[in-house]
C-alpha atoms as a PDB file:
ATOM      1  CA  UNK A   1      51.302  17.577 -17.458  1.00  0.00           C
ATOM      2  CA  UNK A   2      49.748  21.197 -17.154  1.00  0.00           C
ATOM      3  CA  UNK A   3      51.285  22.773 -13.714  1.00  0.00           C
ATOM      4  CA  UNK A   4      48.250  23.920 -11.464  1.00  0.00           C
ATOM      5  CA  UNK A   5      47.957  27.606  -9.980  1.00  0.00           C
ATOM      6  CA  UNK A   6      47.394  27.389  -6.215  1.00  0.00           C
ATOM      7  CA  UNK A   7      45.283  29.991  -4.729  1.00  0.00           C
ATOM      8  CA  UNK A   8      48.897  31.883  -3.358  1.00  0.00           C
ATOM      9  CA  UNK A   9      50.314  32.051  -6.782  1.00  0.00           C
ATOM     10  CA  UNK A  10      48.528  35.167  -7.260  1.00  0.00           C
ATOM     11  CA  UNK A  11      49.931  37.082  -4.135  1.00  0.00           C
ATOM     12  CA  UNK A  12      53.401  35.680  -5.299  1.00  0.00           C
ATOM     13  CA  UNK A  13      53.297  36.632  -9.217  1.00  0.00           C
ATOM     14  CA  UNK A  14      51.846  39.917 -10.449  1.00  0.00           C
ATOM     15  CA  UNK A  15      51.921  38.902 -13.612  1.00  0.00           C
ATOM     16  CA  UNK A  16      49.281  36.566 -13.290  1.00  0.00           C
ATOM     17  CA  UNK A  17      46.549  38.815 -11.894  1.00  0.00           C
ATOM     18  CA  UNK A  18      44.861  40.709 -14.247  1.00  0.00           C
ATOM     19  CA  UNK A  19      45.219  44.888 -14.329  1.00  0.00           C
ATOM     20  CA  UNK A  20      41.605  46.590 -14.434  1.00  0.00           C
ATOM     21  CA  UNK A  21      38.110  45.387 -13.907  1.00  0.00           C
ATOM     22  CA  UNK A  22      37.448  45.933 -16.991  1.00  0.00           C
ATOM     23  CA  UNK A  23      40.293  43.594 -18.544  1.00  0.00           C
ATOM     24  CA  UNK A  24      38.898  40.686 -15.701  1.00  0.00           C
ATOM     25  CA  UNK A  25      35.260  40.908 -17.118  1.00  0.00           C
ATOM     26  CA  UNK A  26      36.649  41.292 -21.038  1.00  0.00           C
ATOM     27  CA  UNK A  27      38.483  37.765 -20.424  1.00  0.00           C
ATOM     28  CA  UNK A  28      35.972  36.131 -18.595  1.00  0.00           C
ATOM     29  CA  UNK A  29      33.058  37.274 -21.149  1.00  0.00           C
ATOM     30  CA  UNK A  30      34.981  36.400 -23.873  1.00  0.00           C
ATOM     31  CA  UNK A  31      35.836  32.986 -22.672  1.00  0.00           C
ATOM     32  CA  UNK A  32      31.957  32.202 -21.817  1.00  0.00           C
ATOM     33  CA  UNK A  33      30.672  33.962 -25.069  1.00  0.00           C
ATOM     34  CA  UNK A  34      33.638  31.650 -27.211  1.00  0.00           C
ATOM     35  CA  UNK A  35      32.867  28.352 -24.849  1.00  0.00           C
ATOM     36  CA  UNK A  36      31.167  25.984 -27.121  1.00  0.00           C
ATOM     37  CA  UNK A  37      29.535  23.864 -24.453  1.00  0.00           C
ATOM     38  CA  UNK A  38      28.005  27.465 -23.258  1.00  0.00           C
ATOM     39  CA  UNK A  39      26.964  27.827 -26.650  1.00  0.00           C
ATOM     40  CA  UNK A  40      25.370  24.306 -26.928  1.00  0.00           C
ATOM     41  CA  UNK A  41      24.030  24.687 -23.331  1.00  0.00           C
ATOM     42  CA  UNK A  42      21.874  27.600 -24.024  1.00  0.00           C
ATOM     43  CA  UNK A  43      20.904  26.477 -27.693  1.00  0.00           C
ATOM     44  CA  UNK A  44      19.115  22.942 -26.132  1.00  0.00           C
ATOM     45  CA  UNK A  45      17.576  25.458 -23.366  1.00  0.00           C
ATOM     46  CA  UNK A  46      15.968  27.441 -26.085  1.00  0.00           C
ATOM     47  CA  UNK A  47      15.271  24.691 -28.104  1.00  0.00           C
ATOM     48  CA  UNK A  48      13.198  22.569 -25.259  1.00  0.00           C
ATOM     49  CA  UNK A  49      11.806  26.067 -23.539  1.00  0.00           C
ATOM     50  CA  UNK A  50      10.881  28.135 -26.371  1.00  0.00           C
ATOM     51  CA  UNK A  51       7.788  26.235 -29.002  1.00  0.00           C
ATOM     52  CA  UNK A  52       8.445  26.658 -32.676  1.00  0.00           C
ATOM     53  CA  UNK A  53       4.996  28.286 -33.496  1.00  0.00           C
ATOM     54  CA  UNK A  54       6.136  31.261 -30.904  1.00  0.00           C
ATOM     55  CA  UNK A  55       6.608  34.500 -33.176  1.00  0.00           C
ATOM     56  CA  UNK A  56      10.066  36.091 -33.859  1.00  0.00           C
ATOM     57  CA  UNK A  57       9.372  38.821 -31.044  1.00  0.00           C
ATOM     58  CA  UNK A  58       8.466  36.322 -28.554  1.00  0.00           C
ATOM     59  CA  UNK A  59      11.697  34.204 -29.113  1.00  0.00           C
ATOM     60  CA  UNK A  60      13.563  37.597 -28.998  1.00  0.00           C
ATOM     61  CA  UNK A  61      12.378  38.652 -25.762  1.00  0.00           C
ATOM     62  CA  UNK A  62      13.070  34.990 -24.215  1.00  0.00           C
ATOM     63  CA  UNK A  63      16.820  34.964 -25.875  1.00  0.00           C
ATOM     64  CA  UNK A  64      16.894  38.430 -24.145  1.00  0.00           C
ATOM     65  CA  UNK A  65      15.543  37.222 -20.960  1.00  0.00           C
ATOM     66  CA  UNK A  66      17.651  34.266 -21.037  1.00  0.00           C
ATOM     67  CA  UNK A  67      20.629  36.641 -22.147  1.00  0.00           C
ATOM     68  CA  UNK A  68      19.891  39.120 -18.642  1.00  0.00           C
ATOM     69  CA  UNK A  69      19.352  36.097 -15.938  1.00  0.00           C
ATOM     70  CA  UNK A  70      22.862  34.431 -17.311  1.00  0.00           C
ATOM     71  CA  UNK A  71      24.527  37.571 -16.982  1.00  0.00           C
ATOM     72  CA  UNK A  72      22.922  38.549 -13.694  1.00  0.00           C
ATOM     73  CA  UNK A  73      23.964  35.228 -12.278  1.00  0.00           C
ATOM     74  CA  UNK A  74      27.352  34.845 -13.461  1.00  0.00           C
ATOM     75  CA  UNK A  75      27.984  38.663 -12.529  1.00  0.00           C
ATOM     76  CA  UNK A  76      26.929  37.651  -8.999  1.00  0.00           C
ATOM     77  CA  UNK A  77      29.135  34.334  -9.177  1.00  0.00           C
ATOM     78  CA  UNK A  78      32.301  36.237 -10.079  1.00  0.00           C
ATOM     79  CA  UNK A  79      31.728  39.131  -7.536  1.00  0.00           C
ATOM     80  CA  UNK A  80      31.055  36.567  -4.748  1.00  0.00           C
ATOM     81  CA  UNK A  81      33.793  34.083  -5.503  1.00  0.00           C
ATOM     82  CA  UNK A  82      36.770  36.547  -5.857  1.00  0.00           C
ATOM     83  CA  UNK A  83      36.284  38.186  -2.480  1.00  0.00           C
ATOM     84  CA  UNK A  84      39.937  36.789  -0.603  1.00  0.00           C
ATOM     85  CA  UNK A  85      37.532  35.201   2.056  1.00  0.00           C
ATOM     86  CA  UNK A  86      35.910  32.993  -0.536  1.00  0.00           C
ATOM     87  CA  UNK A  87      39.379  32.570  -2.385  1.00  0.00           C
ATOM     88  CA  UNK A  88      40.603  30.990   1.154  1.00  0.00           C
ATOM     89  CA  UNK A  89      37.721  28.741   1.363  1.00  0.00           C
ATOM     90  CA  UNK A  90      37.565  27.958  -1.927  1.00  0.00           C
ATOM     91  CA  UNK A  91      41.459  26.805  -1.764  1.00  0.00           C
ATOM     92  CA  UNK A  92      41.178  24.680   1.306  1.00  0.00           C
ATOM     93  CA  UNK A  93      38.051  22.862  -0.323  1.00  0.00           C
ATOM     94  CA  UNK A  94      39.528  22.198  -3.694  1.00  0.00           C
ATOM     95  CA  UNK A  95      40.258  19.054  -3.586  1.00  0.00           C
ATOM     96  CA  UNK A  96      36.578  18.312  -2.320  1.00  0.00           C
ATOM     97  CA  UNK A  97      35.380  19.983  -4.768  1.00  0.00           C
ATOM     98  CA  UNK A  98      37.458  18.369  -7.594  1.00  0.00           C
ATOM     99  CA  UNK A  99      36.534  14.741  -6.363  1.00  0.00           C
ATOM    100  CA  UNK A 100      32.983  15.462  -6.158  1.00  0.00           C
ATOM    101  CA  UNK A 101      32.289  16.792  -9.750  1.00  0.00           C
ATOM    102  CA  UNK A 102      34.409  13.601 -10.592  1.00  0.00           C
ATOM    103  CA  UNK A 103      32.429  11.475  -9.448  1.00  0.00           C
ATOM    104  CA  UNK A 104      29.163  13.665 -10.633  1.00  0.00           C
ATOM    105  CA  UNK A 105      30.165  13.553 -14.069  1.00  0.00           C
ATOM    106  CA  UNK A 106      31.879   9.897 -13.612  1.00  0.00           C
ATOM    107  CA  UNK A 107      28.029   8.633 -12.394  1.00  0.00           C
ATOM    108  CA  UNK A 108      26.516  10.885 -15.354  1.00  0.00           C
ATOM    109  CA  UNK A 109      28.803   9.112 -17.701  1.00  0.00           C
ATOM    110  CA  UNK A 110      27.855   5.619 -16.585  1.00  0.00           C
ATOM    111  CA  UNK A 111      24.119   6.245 -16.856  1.00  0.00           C
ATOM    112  CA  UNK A 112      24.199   7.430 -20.409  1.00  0.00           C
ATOM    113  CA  UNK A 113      26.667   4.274 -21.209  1.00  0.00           C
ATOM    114  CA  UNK A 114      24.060   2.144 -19.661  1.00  0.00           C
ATOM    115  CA  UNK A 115      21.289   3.892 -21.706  1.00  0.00           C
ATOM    116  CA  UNK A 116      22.977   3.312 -24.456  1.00  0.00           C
ATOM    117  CA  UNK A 117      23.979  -0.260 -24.669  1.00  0.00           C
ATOM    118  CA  UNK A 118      20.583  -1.061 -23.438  1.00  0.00           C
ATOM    119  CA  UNK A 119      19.172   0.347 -26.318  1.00  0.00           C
ATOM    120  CA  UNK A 120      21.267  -1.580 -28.458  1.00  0.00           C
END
């Protein structure tokens, strides 16, 4: 089983923090940009948003719009999230956290089971 990091890892191992700004937002845009579910994500919200008789231009300047408000957001997300106060909160409520989205995407799960077999 994969051993988990806890928040004080960092402090205790240099090796795992990462050396410039620059090499923090390289990793993390490269992990969004290569995450396939980010990928699939944003092609159904194009898909459903944008109609298929809009020109070229049109669907350029919502992929670009689309493109800004991700960045913007997740931009904000990582500033707010690394401060050490929010690291500390973030620790303590971790488990919380965890459990919740479990039972989120557990519940999520169910439903589209459900949808399924009744359609069957």
């Amino acid at each position: 089983m994969a051993q988990r990091h806890q928040p004080s890892d960092l402090a205790n191992d240099p090796s795992l923090l990462l050396s410039s700004r620059r090499q923090a937002f390289s990793r993390g845009f490269t992990t969004n940009i290569l995450n396939p579910k980010a990928l699939v994500f944003f092609i159904s919200l194009m898909s459903s948003l944008v109609p298929s008789t809009m020109s070229i231009p049109g669907k350029m300047a919502a992929l670009v719009i689309l493109w800004s408000l991700s960045l913007a957001w997740f931009s904000f997300l990582a500033w707010a999230l690394s401060t050490k106060r929010m690291q500390r909160k973030l620790g303590s409520a971790a488990i919380y956290i965890d459990g919740l989205c479990g039972v989120l995407f557990s519940g999520i799960g169910v439903t589209i089971f459900t949808q399924v077999i009744s359609g069957l």
